[in-house]
Structures are given as structure tokens and as C-alpha cells.
C-alpha atoms as a PDB file:
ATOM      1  CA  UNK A   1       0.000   0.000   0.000  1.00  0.00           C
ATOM      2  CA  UNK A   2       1.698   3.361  -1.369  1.00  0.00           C
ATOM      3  CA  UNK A   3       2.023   5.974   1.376  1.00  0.00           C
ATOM      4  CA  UNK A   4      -0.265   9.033   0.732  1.00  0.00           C
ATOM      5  CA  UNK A   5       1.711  11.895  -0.738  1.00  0.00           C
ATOM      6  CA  UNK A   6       2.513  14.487   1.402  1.00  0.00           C
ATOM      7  CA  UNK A   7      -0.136  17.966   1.948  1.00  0.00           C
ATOM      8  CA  UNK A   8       1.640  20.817  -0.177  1.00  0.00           C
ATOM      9  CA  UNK A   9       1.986  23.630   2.178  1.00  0.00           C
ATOM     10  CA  UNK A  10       0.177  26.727   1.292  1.00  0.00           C
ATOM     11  CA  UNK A  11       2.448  29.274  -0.397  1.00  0.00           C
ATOM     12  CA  UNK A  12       3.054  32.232   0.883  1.00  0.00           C
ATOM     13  CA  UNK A  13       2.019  35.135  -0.955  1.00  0.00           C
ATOM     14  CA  UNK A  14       5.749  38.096  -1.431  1.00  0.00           C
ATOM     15  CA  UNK A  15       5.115  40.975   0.562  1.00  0.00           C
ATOM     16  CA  UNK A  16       4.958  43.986  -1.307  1.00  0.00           C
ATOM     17  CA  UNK A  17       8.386  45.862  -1.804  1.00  0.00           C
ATOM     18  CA  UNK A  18       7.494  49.489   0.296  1.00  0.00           C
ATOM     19  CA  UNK A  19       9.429  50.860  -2.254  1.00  0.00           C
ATOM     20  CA  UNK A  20       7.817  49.928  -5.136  1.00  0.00           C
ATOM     21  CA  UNK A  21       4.162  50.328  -3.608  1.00  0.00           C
ATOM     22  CA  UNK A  22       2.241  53.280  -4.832  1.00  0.00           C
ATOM     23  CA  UNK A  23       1.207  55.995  -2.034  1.00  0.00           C
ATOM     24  CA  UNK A  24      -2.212  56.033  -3.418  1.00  0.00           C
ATOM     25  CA  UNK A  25      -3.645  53.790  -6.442  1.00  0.00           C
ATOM     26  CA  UNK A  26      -7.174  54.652  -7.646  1.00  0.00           C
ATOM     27  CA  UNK A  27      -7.872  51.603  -9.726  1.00  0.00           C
ATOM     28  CA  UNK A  28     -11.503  51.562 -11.925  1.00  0.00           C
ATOM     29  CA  UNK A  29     -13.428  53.893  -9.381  1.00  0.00           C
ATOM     30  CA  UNK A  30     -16.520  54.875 -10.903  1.00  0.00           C
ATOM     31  CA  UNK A  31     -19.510  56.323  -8.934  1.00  0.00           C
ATOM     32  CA  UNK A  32     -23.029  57.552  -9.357  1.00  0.00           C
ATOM     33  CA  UNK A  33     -25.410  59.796  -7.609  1.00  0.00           C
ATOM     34  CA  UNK A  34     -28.841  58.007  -8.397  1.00  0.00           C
ATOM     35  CA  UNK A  35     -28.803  58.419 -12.398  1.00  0.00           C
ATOM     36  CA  UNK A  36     -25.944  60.710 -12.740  1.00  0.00           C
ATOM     37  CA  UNK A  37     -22.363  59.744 -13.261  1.00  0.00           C
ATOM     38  CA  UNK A  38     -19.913  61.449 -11.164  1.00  0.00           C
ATOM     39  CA  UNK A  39     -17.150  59.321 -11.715  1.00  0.00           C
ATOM     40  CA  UNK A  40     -16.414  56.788 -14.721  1.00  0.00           C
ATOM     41  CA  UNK A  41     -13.563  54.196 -14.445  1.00  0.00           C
ATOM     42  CA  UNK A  42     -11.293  56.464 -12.840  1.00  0.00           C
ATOM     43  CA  UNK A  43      -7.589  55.022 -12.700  1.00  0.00           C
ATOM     44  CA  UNK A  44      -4.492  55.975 -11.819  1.00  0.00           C
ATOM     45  CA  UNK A  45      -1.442  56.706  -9.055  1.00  0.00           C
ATOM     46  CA  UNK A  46       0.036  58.909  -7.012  1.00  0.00           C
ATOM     47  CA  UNK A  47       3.873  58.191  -6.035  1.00  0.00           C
ATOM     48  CA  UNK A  48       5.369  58.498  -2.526  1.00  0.00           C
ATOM     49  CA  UNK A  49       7.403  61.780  -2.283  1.00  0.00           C
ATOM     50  CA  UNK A  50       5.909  63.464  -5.674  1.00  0.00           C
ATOM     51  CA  UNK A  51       3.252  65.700  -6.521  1.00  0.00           C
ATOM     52  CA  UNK A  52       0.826  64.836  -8.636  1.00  0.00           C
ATOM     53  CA  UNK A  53      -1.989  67.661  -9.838  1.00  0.00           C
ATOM     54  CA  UNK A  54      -5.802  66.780 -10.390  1.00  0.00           C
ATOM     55  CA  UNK A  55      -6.547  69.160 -12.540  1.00  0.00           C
ATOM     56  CA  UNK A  56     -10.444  69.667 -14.112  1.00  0.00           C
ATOM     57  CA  UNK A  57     -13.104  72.108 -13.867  1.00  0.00           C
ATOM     58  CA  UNK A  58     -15.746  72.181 -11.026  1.00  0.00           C
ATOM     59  CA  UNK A  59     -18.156  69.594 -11.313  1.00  0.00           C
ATOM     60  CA  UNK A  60     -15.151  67.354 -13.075  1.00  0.00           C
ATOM     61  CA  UNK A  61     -15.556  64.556  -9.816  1.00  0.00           C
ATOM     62  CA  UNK A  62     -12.401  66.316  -7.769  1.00  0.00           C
ATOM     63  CA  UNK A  63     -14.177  66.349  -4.307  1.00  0.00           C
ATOM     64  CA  UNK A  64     -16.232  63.315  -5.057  1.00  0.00           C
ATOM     65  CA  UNK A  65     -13.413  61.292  -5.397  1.00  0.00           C
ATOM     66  CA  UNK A  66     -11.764  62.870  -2.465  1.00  0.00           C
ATOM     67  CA  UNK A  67     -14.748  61.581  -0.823  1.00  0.00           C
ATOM     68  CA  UNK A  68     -14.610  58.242  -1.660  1.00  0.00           C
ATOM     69  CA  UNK A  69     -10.525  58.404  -0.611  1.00  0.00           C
ATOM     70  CA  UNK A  70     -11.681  59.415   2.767  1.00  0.00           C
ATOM     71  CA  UNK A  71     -14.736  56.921   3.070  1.00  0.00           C
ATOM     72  CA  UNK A  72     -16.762  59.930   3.493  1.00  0.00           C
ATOM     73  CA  UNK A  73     -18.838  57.910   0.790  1.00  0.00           C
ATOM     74  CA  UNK A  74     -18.789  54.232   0.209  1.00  0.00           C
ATOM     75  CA  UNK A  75     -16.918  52.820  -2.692  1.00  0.00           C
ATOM     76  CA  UNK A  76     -19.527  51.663  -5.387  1.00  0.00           C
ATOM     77  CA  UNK A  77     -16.863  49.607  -7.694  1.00  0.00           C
ATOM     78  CA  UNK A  78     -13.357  49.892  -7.791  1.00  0.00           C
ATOM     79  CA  UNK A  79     -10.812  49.584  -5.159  1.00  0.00           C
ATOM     80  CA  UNK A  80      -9.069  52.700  -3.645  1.00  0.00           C
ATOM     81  CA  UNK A  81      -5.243  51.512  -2.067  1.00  0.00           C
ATOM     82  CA  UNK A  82      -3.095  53.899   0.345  1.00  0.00           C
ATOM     83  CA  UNK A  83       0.053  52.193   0.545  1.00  0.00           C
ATOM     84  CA  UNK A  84      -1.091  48.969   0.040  1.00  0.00           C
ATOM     85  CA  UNK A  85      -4.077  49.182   2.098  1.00  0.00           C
ATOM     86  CA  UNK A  86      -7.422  48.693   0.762  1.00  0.00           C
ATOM     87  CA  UNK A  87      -9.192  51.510   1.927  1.00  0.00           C
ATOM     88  CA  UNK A  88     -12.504  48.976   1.965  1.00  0.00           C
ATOM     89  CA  UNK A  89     -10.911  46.038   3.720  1.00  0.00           C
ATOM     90  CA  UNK A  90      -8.651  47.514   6.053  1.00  0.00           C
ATOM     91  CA  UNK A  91     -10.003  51.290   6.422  1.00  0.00           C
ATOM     92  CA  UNK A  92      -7.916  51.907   9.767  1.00  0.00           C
ATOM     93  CA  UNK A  93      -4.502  50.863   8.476  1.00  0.00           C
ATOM     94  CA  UNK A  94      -5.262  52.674   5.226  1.00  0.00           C
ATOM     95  CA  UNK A  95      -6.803  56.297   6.735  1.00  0.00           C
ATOM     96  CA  UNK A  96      -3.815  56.424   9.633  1.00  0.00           C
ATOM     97  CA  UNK A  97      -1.653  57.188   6.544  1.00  0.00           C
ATOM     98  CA  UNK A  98      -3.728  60.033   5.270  1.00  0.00           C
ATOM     99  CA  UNK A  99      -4.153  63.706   5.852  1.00  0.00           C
ATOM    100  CA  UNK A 100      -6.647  65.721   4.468  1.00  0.00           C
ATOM    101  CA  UNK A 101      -7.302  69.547   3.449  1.00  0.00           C
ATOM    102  CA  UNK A 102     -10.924  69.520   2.138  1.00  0.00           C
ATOM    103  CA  UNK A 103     -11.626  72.751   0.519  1.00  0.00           C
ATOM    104  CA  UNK A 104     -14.601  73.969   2.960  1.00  0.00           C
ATOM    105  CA  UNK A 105     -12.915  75.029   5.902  1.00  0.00           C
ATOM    106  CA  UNK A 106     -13.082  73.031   8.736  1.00  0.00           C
ATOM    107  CA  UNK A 107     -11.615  75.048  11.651  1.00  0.00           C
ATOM    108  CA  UNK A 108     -13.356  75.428  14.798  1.00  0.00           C
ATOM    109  CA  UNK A 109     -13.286  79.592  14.815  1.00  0.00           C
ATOM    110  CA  UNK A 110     -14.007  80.024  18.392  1.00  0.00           C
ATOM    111  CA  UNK A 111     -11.163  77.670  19.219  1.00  0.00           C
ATOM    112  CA  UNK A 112      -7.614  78.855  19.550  1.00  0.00           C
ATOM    113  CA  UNK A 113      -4.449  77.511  16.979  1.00  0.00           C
ATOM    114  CA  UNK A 114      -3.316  75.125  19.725  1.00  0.00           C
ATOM    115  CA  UNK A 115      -6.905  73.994  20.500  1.00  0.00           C
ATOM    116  CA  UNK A 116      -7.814  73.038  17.192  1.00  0.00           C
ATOM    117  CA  UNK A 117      -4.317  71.387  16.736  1.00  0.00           C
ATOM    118  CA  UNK A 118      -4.863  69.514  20.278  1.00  0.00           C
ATOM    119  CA  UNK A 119      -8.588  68.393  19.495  1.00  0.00           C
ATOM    120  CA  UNK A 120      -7.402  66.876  16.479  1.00  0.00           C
ATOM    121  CA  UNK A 121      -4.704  65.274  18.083  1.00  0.00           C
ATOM    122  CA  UNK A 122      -7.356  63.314  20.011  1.00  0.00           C
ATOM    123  CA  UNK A 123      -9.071  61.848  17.691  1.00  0.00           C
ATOM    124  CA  UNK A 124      -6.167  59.955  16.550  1.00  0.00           C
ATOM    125  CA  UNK A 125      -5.021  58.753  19.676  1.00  0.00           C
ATOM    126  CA  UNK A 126      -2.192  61.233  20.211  1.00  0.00           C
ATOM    127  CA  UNK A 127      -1.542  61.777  23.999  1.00  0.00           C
ATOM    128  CA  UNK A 128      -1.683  65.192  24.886  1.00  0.00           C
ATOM    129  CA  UNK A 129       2.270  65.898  25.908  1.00  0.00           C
ATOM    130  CA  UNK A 130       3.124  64.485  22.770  1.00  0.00           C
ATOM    131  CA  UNK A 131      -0.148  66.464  20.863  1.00  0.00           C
ATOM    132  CA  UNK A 132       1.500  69.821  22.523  1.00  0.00           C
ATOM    133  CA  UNK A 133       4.871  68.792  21.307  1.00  0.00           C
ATOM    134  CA  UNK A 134       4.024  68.480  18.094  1.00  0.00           C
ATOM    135  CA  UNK A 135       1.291  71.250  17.653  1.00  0.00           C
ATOM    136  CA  UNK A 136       4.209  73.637  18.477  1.00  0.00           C
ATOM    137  CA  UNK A 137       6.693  72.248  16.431  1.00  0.00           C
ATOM    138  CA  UNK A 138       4.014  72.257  13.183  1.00  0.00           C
ATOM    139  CA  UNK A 139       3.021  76.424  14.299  1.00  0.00           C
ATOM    140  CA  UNK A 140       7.039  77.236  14.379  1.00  0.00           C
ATOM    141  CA  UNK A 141       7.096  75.400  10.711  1.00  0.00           C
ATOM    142  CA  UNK A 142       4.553  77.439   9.213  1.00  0.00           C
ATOM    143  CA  UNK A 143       5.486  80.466  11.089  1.00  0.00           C
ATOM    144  CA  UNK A 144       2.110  81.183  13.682  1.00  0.00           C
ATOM    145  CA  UNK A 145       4.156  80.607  17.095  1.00  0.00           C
ATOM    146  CA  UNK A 146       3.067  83.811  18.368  1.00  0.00           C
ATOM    147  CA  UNK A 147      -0.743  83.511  17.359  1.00  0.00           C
ATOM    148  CA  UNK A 148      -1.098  80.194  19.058  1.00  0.00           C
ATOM    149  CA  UNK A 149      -3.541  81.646  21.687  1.00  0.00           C
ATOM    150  CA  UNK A 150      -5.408  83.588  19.146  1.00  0.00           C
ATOM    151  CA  UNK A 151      -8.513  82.547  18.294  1.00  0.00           C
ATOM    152  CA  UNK A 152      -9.065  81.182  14.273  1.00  0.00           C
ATOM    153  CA  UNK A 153     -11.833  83.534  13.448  1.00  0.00           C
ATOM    154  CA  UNK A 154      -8.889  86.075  13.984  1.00  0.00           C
ATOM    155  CA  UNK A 155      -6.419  84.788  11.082  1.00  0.00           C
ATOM    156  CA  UNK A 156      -6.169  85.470   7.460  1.00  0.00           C
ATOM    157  CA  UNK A 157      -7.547  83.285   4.951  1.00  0.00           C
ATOM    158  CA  UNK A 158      -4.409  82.276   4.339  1.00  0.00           C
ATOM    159  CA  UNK A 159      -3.185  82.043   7.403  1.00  0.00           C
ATOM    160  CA  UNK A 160      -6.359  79.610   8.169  1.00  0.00           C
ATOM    161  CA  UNK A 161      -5.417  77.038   5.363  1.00  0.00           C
ATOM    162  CA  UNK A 162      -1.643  76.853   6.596  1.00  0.00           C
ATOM    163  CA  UNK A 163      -3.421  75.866   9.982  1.00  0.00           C
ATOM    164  CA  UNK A 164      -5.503  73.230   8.624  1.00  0.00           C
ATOM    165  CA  UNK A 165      -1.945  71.766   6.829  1.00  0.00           C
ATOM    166  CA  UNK A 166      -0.415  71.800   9.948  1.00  0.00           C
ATOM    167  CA  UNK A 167      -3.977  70.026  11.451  1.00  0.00           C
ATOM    168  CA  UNK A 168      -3.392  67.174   8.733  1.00  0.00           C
ATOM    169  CA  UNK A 169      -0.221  66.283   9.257  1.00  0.00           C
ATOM    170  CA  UNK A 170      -0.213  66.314  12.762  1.00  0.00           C
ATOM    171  CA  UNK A 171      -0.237  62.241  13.003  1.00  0.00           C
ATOM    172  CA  UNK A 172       2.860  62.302  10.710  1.00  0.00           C
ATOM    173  CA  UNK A 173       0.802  60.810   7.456  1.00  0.00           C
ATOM    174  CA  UNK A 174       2.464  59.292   4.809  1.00  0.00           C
ATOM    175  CA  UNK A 175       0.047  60.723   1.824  1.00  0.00           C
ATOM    176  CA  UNK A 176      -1.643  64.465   1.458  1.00  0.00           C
ATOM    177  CA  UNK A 177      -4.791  65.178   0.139  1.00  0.00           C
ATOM    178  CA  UNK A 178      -5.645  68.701  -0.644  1.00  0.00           C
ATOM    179  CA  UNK A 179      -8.933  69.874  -2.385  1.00  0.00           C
ATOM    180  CA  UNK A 180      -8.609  73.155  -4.313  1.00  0.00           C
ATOM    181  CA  UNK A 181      -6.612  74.487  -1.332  1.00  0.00           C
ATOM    182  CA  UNK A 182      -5.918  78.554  -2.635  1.00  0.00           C
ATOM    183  CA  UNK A 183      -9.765  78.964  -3.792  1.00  0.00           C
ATOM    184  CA  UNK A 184     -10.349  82.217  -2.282  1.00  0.00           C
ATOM    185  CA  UNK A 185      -6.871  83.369  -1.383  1.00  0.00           C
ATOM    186  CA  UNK A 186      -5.024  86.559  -2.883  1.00  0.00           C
ATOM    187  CA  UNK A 187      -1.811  86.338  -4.905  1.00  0.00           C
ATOM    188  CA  UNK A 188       0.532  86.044  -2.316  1.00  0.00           C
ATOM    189  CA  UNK A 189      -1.081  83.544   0.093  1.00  0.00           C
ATOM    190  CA  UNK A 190      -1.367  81.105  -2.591  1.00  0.00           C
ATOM    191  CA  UNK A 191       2.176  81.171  -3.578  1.00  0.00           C
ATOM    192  CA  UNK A 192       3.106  80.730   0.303  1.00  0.00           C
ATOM    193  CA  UNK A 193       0.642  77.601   0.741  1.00  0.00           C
ATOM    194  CA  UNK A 194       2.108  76.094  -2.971  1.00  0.00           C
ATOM    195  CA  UNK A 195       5.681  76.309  -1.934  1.00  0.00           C
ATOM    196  CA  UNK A 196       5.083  74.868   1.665  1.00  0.00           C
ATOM    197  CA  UNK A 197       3.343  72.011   0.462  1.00  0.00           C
ATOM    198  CA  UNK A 198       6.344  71.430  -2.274  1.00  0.00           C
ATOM    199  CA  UNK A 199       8.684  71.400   0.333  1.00  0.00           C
ATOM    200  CA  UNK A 200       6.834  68.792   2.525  1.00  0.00           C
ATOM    201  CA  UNK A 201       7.283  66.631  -0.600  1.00  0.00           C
ATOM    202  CA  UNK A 202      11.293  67.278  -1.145  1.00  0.00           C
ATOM    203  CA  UNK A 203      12.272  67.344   2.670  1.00  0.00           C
ATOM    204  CA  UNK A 204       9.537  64.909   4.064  1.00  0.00           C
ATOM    205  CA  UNK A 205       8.890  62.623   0.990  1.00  0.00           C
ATOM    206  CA  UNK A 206       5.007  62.631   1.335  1.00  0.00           C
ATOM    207  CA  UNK A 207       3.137  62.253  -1.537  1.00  0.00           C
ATOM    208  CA  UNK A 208       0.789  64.700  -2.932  1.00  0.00           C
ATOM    209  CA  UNK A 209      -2.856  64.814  -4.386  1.00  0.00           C
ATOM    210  CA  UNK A 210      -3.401  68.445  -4.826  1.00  0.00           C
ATOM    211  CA  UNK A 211      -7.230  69.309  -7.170  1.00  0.00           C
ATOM    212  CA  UNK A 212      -7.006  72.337  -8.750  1.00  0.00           C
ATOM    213  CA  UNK A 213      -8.803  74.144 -11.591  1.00  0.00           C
ATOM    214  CA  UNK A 214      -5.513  76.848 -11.658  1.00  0.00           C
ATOM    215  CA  UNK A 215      -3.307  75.616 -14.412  1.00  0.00           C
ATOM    216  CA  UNK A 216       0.068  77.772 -12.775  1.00  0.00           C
ATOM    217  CA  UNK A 217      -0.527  75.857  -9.407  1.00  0.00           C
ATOM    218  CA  UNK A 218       0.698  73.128 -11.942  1.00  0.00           C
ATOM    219  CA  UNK A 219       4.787  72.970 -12.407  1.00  0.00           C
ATOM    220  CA  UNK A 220       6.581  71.048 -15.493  1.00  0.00           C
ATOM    221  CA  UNK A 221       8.000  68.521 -12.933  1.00  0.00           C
ATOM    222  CA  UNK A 222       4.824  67.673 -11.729  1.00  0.00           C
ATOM    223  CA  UNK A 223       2.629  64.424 -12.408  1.00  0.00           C
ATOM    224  CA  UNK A 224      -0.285  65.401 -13.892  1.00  0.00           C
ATOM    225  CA  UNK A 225      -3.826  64.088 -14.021  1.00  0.00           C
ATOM    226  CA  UNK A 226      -6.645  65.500 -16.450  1.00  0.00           C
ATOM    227  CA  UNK A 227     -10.048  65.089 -14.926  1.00  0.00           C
ATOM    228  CA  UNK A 228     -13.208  65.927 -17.301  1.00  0.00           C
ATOM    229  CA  UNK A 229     -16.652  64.925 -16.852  1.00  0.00           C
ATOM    230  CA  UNK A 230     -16.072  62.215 -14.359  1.00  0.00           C
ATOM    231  CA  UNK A 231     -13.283  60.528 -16.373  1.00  0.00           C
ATOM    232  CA  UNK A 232      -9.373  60.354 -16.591  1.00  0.00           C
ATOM    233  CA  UNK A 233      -8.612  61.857 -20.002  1.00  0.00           C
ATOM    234  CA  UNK A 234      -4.512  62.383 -19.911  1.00  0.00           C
ATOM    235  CA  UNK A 235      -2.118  61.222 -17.256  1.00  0.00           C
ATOM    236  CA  UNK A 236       1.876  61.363 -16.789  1.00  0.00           C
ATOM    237  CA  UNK A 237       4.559  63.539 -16.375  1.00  0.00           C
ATOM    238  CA  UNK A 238       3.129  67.076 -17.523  1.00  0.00           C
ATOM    239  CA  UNK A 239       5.518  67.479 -20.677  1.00  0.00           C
ATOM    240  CA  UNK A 240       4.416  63.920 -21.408  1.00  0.00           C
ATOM    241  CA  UNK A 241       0.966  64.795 -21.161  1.00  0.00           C
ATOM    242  CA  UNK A 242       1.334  68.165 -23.053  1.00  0.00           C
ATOM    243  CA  UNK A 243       3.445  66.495 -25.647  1.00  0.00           C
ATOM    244  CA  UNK A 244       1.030  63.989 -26.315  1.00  0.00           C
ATOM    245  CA  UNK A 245      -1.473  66.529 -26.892  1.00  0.00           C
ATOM    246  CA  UNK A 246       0.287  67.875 -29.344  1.00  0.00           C
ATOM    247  CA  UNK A 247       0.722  71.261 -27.502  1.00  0.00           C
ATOM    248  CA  UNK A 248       3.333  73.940 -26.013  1.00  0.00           C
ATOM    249  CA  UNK A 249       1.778  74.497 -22.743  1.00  0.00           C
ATOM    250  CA  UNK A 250      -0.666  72.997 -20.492  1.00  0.00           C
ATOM    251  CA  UNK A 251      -3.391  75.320 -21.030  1.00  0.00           C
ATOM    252  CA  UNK A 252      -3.863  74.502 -24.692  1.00  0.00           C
ATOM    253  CA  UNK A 253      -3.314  70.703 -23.737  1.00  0.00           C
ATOM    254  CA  UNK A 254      -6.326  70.952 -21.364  1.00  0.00           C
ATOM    255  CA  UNK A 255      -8.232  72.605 -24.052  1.00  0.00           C
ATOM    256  CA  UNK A 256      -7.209  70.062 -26.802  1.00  0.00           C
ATOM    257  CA  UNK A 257      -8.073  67.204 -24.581  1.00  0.00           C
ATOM    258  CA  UNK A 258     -11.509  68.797 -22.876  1.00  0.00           C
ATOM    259  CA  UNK A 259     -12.629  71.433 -25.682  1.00  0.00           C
ATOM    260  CA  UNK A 260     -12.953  73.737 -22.551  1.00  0.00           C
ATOM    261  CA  UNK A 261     -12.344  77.227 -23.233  1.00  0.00           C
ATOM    262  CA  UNK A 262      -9.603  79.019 -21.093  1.00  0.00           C
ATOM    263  CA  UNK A 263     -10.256  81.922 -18.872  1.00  0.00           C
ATOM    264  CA  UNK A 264      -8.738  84.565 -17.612  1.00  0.00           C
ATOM    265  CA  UNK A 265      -6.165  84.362 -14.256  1.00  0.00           C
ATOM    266  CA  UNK A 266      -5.035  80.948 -14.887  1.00  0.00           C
ATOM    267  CA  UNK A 267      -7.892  78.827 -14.743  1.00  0.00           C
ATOM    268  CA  UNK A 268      -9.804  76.193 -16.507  1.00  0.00           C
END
């Protein structure tokens, strides 16, 4: 009588190399609000330590797919990944590595800098001494140290959106999400929130999600992502994308690819 082979013993499935997995992958998200389609097959990634620009016009599917990032809505099909993690299947894992500047603000005005910061803190867990420690390191770093007792409703808009960068990154995320972040803001406070947000890329290596409808938030090494009408229409390296286009610039690539007309100040 032959001896029963032996069980094979399950094979273990490679880990992911952290280097090689994207920061965020967005892979066939569509979505729907009862008969209307907000979002169509939407694919593609953002890379840890780069910064890649949404661009589309309002109503393109920016903030529902920020939505749907966040789990502020479920996802209907598709999968949405944050380093690896399937923001469906393992949404605490996923969401730990994520900070978030939607573009309503979402400051508490009665509340003080260090309040807000602390309050936030919180609700992830961080213990208050450490909260403190880092709420004052993150107002030195975008320069409001001495309004710290102030009260929000007292800052600039400007000065508001730096606080609610500081807010997201105060559990040290891996992955930034920001929603049209300079809607409202003059000249100057736009080009301050830009360049901060650049250097958390180089000198922290998060990645970057930034939705815009301003095509000279939008720099030539950037990774760019059209967005028209709920669907991905170009995506790459900008000169890729404005090469295969067949334009010189990225406004008359966005035209080319949406037939949008361009308006004045930079915009779509």
C-alpha cells in the first residue's frame, strides 16, 4: 500500500516591496449619484514623495473622489489603495496614513491655533504631551508661534489654510490630500501655501494629491492628471501629457483634450 503523498503547504504570498508600492492607487473607481455619473472608471497613481496635480473644472468629480478616498462615501466599484491598504478592507490601516485639506474650511473659529491642533490630536489617539509637542513644532514650521492663543476667526484666509496643513499632518501621514486648497486666497497667500506644500514633498517625501482648476498651481515637474466629466482623459509627467497633446503648454493641452475654453487668471 503506497504511502499518501505528502499535503503541499500553502504558499506564501511576497510581501509587497514598500518601495515599489504606490502611495495612493485609484484603480476603476466609478460612482453615481442616483442616475448621474460622477465618476467613470477612474484610474491611476500617485507616487510616494511626488506631486501629482488633479486638474479639471468644477463639477469634473475632484471632491467626489476625495470623498470616496476618505470613506466619506462608500466605494460603489473599484478599489481605492493607500500604501497597500485597501481603503474597503482595512479602512484603519489605510486612513492612519492620510491627511486631508478639504476645501470647505473646517476650523473650529471660536477655538484657539493650539486647540484646534490639540482636538485633532485626540481623535487619533495622540496623547496630549506628545499632541503639545508636536502642535508647536508644526506652528514654528509654518510660522504662527506667536498667534497660538489667538482665536481662528482672527487669522487670514491664508493664514487659516496653513493651519488646517499643519492640522493634517499632525499624526505624521504618509500621503496628502488637498482639495482646491488657494480657492479664495489673494496672490501672495497662494504662492506661500504652494511652496510649503512642495517642500513637505522634497524634505519629508510625502506624496501629494493636490485638485485644482488653476493651471500655474501646476509645475513642469509635476505628475499630472486631467479630470473631465467624471473621467481620466490624460495622465503622466506634464511634458508627457502636453506632448502627447500635441501642444506647447498645459493650457492649450487641457483645451485640446476637454474642448474647454480658457479663462482669464489661470484657470480652466
Amino acid at each position: 500500500m503506497t504511502s499518501p503523498a505528502p499535503i503541499a503547504e500553502p504558499l506564501e504570498m511576497p510581501k509587497p516591496d514598500p518601495a515599489t508600492v504606490p502611495a495612493l492607487s485609484i484603480d476603476g473607481v466609478s460612482h453615481a449619484y442616483g442616475p448621474r455619473r460622477a465618476l467613470i472608471d477612474v484610474s491611476f497613481n500617485v507616487q510616494p514623495a511626488s506631486f501629482t496635480a488633479l486638474l479639471g473644472l468644477n463639477g469634473a468629480g475632484k471632491s467626489t473622489l476625495f470623498s470616496l478616498i476618505t470613506r466619506l462615501f462608500g466605494i460603489q466599484t473599484g478599489r481605492v489603495g493607500i500604501f497597500g491598504h485597501d481603503v474597503s478592507r482595512s479602512p484603519g490601516e489605510a486612513l492612519r496614513l492620510l491627511g486631508v485639506v478639504f476645501q470647505p474650511r473646517t476650523l473650529d473659529l471660536d477655538l484657539s491655533l493650539t486647540q484646534n491642533l490639540l482636538y485633532h490630536a485626540a481623535l487619533h489617539g495622540i496623547t496630549r504631551r506628545e499632541a503639545a509637542a508636536r502642535s508647536a513644532e508644526l506652528l514654528a514650521r509654518i510660522g504662527l508661534s506667536d498667534r497660538a492663543g489667538s482665536k481662528v476667526r482672527d487669522l487670514s484666509g491664508g493664514q487659516m489654510r496653513r493651519l488646517e496643513i499643519a492640522r493634517a499632518l499632525l499624526h505624521r501621514p504618509r500621503l496628502l490630500l488637498l482639495d482646491e486648497p488657494t480657492v479664495g486666497l489673494d496672490v501672495k497667500a497662494r504662492a506661500d501655501i504652494i511652496s510649503h506644500v512642495r517642500q513637505l514633498v522634497t524634505e519629508q517625501g510625502i506624496g501629494v494629491l493636490w485638485a485644482t482648476h488653476l493651471f500655474d498651481e501646476i509645475m513642469p515637474n509635476d505628475d499630472l492628471v486631467v479630470l473631465h466629466q467624471g473621467k481620466v482623459l490624460a495622465q503622466g509627467p506634464m511634458g508627457r501629457v502636453i506632448a502627447e497633446a500635441g501642444a506647447q503648454d498645459v493650457n492649450t493641452a487641457f483645451m485640446r483634450l476637454t474642448g474647454a475654453q480658457i479663462m482669464p487668471g489661470g484657470g480652466a
